[in-house]
PDB file of N, CA and C in Angstrom:
ATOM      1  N   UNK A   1      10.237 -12.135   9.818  1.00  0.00           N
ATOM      2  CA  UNK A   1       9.003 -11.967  10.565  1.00  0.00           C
ATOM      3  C   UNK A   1       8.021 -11.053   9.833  1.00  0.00           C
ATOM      4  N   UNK A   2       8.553  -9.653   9.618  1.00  0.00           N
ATOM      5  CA  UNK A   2       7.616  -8.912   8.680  1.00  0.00           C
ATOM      6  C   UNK A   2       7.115  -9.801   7.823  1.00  0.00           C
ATOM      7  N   UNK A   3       7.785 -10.328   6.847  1.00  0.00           N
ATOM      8  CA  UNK A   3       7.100 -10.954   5.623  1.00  0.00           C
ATOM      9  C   UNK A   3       5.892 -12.182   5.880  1.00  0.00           C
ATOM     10  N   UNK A   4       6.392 -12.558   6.453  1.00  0.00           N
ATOM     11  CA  UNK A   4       5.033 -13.830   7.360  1.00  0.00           C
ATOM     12  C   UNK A   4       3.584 -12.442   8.062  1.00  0.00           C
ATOM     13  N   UNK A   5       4.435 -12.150   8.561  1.00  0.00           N
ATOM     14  CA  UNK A   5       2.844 -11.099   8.793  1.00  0.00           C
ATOM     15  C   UNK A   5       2.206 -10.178   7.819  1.00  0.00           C
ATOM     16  N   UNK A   6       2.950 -10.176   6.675  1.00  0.00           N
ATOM     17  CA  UNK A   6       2.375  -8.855   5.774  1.00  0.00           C
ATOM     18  C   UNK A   6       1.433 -10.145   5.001  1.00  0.00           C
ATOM     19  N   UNK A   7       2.072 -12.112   4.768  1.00  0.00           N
ATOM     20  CA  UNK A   7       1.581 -12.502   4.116  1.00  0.00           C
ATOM     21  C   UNK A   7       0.048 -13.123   5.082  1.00  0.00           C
ATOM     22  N   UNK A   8       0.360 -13.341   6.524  1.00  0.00           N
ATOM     23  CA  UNK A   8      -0.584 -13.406   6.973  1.00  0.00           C
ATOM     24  C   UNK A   8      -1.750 -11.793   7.026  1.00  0.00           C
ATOM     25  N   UNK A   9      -1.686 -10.992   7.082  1.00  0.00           N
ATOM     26  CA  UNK A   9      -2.505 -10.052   6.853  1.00  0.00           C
ATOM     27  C   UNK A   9      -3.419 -10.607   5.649  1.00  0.00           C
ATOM     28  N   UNK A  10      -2.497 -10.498   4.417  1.00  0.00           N
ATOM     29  CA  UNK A  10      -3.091 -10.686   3.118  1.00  0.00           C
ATOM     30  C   UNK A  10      -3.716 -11.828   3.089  1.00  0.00           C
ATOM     31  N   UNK A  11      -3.367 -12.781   4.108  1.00  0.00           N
ATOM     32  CA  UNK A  11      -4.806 -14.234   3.901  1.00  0.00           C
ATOM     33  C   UNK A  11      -6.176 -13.701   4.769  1.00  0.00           C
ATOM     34  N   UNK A  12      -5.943 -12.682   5.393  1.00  0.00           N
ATOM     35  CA  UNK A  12      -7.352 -12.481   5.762  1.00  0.00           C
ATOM     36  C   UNK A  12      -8.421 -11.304   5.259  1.00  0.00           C
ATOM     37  N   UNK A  13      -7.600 -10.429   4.457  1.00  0.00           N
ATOM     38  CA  UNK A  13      -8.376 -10.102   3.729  1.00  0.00           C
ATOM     39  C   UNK A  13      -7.656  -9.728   2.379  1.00  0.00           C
ATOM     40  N   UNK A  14      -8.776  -9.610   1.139  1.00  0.00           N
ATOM     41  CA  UNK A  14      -8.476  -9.709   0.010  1.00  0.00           C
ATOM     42  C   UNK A  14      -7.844  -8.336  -0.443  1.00  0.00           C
ATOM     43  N   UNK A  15      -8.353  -7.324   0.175  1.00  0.00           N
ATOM     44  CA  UNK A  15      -7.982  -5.906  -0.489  1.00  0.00           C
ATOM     45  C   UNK A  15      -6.373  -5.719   0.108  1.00  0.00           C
ATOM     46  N   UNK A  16      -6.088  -6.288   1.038  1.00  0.00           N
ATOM     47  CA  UNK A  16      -4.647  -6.274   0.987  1.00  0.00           C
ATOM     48  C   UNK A  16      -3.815  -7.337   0.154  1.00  0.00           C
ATOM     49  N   UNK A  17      -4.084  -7.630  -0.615  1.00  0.00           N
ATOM     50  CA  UNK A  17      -3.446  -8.340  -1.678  1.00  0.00           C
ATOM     51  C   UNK A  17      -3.768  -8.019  -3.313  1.00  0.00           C
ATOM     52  N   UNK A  18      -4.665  -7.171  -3.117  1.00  0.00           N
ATOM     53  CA  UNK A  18      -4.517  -5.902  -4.414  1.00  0.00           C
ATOM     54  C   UNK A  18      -3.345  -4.965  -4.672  1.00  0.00           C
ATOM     55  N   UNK A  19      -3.025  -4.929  -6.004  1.00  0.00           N
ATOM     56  CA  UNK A  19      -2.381  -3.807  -6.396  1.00  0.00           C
ATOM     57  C   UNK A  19      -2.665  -2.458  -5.480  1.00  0.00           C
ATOM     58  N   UNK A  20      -1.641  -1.288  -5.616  1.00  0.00           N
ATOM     59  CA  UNK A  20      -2.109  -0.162  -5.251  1.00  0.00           C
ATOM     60  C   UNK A  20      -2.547   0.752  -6.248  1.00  0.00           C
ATOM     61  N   UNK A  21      -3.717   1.244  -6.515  1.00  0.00           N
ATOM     62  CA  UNK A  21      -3.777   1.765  -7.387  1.00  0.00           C
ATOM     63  C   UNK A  21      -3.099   3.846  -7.825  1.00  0.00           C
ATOM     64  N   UNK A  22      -2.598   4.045  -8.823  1.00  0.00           N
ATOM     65  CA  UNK A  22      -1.652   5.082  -8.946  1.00  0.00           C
ATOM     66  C   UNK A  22      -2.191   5.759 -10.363  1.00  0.00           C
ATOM     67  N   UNK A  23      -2.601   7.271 -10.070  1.00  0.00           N
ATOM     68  CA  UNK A  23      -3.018   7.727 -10.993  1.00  0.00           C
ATOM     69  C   UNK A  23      -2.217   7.466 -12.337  1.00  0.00           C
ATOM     70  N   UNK A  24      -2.784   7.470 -13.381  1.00  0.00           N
ATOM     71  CA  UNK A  24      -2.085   7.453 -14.804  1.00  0.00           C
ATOM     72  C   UNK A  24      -0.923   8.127 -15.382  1.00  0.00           C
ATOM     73  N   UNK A  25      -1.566   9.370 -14.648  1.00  0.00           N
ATOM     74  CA  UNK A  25      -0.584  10.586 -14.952  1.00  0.00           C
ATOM     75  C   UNK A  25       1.320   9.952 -14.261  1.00  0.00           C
ATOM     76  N   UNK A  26       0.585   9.511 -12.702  1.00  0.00           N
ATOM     77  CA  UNK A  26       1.954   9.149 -11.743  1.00  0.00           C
ATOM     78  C   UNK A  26       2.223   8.036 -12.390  1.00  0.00           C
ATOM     79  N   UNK A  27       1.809   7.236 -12.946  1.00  0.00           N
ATOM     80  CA  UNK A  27       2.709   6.047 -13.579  1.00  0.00           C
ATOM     81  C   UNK A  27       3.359   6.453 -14.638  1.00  0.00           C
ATOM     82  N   UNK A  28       3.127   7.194 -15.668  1.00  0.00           N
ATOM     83  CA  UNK A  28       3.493   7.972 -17.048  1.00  0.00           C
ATOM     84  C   UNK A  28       5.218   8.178 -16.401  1.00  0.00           C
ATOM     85  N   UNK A  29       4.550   8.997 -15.272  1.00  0.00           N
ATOM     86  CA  UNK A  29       5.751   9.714 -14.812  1.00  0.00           C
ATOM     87  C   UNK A  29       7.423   9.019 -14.495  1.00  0.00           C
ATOM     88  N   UNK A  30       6.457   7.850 -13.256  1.00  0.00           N
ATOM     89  CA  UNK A  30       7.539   7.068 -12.808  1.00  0.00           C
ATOM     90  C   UNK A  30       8.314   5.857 -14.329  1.00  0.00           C
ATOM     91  N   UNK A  31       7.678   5.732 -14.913  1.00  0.00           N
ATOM     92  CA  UNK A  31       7.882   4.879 -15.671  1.00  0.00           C
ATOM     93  C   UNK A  31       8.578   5.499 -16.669  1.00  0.00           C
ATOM     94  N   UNK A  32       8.979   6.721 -16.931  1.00  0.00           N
ATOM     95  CA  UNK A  32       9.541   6.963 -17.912  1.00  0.00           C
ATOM     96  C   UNK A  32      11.047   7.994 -17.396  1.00  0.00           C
ATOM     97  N   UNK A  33      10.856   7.404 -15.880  1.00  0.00           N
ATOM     98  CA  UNK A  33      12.501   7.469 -15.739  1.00  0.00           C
ATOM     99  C   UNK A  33      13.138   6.460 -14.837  1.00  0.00           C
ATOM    100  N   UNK A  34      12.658   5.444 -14.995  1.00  0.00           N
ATOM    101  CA  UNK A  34      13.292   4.030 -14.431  1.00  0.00           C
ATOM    102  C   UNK A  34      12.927   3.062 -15.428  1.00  0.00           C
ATOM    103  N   UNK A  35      13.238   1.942 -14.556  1.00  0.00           N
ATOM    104  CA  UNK A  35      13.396   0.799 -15.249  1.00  0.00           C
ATOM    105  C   UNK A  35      12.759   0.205 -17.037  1.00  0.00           C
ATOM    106  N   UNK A  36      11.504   0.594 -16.770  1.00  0.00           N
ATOM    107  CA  UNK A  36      11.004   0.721 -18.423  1.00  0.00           C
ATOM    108  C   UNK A  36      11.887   0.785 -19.463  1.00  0.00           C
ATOM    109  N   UNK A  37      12.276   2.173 -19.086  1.00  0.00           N
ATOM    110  CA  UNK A  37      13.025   3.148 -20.032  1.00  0.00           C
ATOM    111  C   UNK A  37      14.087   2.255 -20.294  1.00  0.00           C
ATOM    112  N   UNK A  38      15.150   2.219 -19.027  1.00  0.00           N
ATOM    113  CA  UNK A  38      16.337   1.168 -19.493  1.00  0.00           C
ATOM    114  C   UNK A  38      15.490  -0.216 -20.441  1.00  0.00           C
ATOM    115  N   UNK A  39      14.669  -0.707 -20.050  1.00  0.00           N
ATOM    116  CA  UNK A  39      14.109  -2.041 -20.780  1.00  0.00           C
ATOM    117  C   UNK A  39      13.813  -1.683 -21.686  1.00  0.00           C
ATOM    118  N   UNK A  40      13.363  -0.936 -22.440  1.00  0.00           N
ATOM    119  CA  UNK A  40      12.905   0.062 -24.069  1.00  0.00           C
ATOM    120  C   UNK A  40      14.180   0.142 -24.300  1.00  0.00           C
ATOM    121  N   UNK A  41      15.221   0.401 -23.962  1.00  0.00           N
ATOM    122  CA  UNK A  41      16.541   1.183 -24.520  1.00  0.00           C
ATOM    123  C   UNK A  41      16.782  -0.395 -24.908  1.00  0.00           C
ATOM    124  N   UNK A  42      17.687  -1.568 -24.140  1.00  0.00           N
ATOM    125  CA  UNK A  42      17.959  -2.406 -24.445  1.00  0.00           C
ATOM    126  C   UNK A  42      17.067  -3.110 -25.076  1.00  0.00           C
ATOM    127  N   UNK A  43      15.900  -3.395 -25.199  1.00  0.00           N
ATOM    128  CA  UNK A  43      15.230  -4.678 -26.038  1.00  0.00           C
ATOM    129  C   UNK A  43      14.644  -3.978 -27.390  1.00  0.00           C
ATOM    130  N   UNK A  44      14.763  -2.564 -27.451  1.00  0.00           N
ATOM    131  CA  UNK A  44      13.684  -1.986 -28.493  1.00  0.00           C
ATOM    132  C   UNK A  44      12.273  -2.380 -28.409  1.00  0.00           C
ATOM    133  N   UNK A  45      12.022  -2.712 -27.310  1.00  0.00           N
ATOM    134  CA  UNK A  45      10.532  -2.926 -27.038  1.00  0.00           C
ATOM    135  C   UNK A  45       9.742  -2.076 -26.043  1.00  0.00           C
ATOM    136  N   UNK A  46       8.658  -2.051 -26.196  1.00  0.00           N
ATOM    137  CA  UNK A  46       7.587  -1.097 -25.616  1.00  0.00           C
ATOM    138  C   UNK A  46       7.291  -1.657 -24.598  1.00  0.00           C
ATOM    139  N   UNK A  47       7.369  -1.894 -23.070  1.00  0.00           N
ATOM    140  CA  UNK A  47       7.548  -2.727 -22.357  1.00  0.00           C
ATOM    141  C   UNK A  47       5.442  -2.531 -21.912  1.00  0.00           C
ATOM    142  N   UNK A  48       4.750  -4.084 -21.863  1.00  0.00           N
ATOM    143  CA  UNK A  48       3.671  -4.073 -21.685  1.00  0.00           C
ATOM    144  C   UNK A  48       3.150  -3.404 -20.126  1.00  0.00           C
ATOM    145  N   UNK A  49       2.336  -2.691 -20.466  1.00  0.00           N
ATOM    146  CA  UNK A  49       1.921  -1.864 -19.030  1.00  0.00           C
ATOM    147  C   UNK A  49       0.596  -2.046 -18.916  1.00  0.00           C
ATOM    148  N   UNK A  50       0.009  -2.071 -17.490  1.00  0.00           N
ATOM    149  CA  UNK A  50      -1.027  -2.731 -16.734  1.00  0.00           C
ATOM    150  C   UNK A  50      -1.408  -1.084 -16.162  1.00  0.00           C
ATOM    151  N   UNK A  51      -2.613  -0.540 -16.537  1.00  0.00           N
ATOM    152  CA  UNK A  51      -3.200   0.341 -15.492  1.00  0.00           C
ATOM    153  C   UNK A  51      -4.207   0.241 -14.182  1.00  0.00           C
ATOM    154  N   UNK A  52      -3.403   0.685 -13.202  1.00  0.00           N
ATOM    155  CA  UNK A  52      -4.151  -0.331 -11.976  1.00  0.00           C
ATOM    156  C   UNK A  52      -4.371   1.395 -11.196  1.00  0.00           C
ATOM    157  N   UNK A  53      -5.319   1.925 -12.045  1.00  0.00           N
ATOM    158  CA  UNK A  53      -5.628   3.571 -11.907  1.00  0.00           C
ATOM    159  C   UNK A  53      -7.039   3.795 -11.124  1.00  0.00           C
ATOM    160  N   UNK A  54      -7.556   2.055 -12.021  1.00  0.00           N
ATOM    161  CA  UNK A  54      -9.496   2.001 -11.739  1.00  0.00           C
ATOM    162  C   UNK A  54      -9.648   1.239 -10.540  1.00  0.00           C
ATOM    163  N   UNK A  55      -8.271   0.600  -9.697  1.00  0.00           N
ATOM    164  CA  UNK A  55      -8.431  -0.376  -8.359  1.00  0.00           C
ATOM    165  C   UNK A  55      -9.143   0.672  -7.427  1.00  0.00           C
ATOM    166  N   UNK A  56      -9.575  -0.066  -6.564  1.00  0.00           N
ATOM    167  CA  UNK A  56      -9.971   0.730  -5.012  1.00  0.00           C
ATOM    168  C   UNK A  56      -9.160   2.017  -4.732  1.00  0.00           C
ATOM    169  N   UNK A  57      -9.610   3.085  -4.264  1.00  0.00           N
ATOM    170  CA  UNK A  57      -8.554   3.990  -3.935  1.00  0.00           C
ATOM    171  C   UNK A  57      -7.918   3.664  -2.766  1.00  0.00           C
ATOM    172  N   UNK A  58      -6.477   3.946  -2.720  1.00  0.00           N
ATOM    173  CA  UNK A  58      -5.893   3.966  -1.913  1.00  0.00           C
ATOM    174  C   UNK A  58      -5.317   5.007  -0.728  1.00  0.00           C
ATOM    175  N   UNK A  59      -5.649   5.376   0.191  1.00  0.00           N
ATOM    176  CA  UNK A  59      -6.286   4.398   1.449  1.00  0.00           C
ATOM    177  C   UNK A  59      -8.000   4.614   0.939  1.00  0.00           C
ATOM    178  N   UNK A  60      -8.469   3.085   1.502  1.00  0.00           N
ATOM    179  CA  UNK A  60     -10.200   3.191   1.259  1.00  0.00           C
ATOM    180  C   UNK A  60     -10.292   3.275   2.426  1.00  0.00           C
ATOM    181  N   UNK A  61     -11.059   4.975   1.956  1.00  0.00           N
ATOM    182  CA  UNK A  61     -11.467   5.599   3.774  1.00  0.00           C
ATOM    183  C   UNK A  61     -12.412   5.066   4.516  1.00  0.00           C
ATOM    184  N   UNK A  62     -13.477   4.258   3.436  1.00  0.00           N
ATOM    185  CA  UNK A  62     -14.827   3.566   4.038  1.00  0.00           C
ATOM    186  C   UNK A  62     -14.333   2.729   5.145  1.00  0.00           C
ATOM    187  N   UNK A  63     -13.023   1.890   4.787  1.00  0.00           N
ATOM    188  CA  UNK A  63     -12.948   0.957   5.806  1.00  0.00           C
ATOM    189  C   UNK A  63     -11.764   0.661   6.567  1.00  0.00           C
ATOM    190  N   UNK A  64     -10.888   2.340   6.413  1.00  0.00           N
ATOM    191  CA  UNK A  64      -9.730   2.314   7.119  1.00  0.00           C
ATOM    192  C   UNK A  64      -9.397   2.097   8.344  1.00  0.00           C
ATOM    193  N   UNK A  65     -10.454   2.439   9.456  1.00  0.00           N
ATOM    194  CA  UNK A  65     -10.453   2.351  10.841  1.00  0.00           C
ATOM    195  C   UNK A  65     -10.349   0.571  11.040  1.00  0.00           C
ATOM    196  N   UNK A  66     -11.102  -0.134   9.929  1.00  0.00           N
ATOM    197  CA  UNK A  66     -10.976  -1.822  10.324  1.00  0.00           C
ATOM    198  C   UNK A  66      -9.626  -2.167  10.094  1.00  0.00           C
ATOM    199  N   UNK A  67      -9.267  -1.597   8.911  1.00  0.00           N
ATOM    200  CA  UNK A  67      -8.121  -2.216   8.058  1.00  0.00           C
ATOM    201  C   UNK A  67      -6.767  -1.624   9.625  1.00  0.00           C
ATOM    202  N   UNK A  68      -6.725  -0.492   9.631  1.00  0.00           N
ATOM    203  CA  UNK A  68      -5.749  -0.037  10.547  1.00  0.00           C
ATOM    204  C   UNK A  68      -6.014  -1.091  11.948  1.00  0.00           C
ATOM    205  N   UNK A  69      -7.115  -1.499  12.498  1.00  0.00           N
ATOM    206  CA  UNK A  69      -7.629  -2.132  13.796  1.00  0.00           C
ATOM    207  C   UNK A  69      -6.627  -3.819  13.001  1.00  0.00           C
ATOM    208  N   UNK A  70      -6.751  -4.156  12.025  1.00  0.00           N
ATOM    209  CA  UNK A  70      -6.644  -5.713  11.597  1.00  0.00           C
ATOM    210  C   UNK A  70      -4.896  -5.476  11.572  1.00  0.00           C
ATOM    211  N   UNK A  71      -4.570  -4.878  10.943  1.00  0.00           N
ATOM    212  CA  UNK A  71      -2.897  -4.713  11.169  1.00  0.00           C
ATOM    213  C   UNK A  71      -2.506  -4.235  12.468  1.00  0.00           C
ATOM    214  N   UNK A  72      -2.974  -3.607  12.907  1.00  0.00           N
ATOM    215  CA  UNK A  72      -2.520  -3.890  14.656  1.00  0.00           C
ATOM    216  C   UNK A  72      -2.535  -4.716  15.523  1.00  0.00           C
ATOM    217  N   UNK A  73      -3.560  -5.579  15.085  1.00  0.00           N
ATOM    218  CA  UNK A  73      -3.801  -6.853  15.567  1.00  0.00           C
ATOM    219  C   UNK A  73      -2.702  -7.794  15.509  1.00  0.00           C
ATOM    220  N   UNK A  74      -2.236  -7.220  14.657  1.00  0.00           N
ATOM    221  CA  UNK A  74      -1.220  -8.559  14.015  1.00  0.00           C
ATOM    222  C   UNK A  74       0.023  -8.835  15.316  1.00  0.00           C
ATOM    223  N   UNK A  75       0.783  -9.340  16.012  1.00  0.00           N
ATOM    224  CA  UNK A  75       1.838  -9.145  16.838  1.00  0.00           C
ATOM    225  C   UNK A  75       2.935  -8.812  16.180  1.00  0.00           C
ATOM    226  N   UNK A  76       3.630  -9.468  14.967  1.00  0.00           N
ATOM    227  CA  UNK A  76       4.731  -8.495  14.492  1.00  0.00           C
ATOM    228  C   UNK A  76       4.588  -6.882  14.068  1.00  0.00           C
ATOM    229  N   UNK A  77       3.768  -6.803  13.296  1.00  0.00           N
ATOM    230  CA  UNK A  77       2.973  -5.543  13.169  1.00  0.00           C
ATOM    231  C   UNK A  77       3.482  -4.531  14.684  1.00  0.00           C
ATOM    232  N   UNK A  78       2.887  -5.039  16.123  1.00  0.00           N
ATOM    233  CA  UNK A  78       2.416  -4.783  17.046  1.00  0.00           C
ATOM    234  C   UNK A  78       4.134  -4.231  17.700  1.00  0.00           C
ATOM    235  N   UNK A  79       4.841  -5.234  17.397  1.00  0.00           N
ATOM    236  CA  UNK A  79       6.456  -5.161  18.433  1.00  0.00           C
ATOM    237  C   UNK A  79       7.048  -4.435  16.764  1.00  0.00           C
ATOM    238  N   UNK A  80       6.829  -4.521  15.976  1.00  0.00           N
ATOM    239  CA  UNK A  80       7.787  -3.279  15.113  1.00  0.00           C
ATOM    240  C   UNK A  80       7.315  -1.815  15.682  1.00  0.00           C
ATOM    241  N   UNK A  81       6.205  -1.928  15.823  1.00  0.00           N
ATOM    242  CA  UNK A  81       5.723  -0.165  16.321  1.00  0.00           C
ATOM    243  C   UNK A  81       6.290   0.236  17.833  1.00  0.00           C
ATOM    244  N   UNK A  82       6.787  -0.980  18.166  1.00  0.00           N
ATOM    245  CA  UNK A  82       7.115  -1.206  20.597  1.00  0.00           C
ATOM    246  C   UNK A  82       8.490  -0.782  19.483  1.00  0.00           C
ATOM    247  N   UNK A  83       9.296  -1.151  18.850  1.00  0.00           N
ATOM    248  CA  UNK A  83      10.201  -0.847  18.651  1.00  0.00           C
ATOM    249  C   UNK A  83      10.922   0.346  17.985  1.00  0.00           C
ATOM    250  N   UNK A  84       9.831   0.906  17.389  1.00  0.00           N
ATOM    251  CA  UNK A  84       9.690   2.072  16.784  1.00  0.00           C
ATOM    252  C   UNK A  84       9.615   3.397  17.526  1.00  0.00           C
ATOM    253  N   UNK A  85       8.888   2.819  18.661  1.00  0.00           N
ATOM    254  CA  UNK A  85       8.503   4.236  19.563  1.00  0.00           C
ATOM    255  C   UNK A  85       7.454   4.574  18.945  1.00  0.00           C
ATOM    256  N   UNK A  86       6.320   3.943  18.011  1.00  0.00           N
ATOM    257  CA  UNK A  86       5.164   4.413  17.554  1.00  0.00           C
ATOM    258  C   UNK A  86       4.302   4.271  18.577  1.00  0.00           C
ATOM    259  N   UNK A  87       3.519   5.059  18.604  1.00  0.00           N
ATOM    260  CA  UNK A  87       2.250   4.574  19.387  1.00  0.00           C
ATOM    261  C   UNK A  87       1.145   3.729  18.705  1.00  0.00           C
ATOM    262  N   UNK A  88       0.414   3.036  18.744  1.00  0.00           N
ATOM    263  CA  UNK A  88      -0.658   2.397  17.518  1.00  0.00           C
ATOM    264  C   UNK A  88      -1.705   3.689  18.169  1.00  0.00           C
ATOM    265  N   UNK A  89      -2.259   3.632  18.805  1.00  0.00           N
ATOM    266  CA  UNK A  89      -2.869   4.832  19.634  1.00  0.00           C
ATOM    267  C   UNK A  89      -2.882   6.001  18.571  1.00  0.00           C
ATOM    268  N   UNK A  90      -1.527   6.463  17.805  1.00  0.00           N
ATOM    269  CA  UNK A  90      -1.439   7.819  17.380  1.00  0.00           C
ATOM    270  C   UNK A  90      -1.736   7.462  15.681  1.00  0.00           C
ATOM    271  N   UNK A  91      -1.408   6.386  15.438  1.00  0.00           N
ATOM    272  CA  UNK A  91      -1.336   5.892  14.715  1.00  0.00           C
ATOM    273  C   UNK A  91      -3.122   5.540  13.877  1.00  0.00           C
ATOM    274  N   UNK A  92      -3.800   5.157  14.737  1.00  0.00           N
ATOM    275  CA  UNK A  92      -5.170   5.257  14.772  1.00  0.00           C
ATOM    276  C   UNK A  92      -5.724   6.381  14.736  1.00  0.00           C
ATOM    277  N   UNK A  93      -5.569   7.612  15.850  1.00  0.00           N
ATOM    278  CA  UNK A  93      -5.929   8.621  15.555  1.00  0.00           C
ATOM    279  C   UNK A  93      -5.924   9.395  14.577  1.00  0.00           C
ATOM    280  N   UNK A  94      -4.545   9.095  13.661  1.00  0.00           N
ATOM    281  CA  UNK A  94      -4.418   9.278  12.198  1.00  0.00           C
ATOM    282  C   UNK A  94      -4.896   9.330  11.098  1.00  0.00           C
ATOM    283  N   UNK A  95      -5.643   8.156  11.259  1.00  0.00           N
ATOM    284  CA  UNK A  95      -6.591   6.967  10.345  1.00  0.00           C
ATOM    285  C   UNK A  95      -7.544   7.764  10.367  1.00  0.00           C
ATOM    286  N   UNK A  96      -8.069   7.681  11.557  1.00  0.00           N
ATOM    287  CA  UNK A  96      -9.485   8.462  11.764  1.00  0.00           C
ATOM    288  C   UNK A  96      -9.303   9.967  11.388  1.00  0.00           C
ATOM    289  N   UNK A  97      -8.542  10.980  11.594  1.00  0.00           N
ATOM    290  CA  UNK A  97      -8.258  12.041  11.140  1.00  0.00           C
ATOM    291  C   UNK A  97      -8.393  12.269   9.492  1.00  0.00           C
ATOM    292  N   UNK A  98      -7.640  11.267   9.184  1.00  0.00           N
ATOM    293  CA  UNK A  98      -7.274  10.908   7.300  1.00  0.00           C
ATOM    294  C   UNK A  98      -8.884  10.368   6.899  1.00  0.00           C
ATOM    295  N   UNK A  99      -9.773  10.071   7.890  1.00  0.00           N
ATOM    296  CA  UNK A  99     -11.248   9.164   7.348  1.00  0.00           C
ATOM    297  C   UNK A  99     -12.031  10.660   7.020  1.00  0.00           C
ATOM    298  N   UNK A 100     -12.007  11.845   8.236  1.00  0.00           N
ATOM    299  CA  UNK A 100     -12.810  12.696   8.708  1.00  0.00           C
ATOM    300  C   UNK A 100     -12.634  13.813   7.522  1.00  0.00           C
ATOM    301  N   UNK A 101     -11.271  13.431   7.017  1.00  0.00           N
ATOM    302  CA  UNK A 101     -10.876  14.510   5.990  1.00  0.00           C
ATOM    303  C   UNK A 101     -10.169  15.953   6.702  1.00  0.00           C
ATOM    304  N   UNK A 102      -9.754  15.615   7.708  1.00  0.00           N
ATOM    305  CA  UNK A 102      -8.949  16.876   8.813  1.00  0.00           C
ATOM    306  C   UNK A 102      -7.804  17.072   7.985  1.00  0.00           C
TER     307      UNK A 102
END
């Protein structure tokens, strides 16, 4: 069920089907103690890397209150949080808190 709704999310809008973008520094980081590394060790190769540093920032505060409103919308979305004991309610207030810079 998740996966049908994360892929329905992503057909309605495009920025959820972007990369996340991760400072340079944090990829340097992660990448040079996982998987890479093993793939450099075994192939002797420099494994090709993609910087996805210049994407949208992540969360884009301009339009978080929609983006948070469009995934709530969703009904699986909606009964993972009934099941969670989340509130979407608090969950929103969040958003907006994280927009205001609190």
């Amino acid at each position: 069920d998740s996966y049908y709704a994360l892929g329905e999310l992503a057909g309605k809008k495009r920025k959820f089907r972007e990369k996340i973008p991760v400072p340079v520094q944090t990829q340097s980081e992660l990448r040079s103690r996982g998987y890479n590394t093993v793939l450099k060790r075994v192939t002797g190769c420099e494994p090709k890397l993609r910087d996805y540093s210049k994407n949208t920032p992540f969360p884009d505060v301009s339009s978080l209150r929609e983006d948070i409103e469009l995934i709530l919308d969703n009904a699986v979305v909606r009964r993972d949080f009934d099941e969670l004991s989340v509130s979407p309610t608090l969950f929103t207030r969040s958003a907006n808190s994280f927009s205001r810079g609190d």
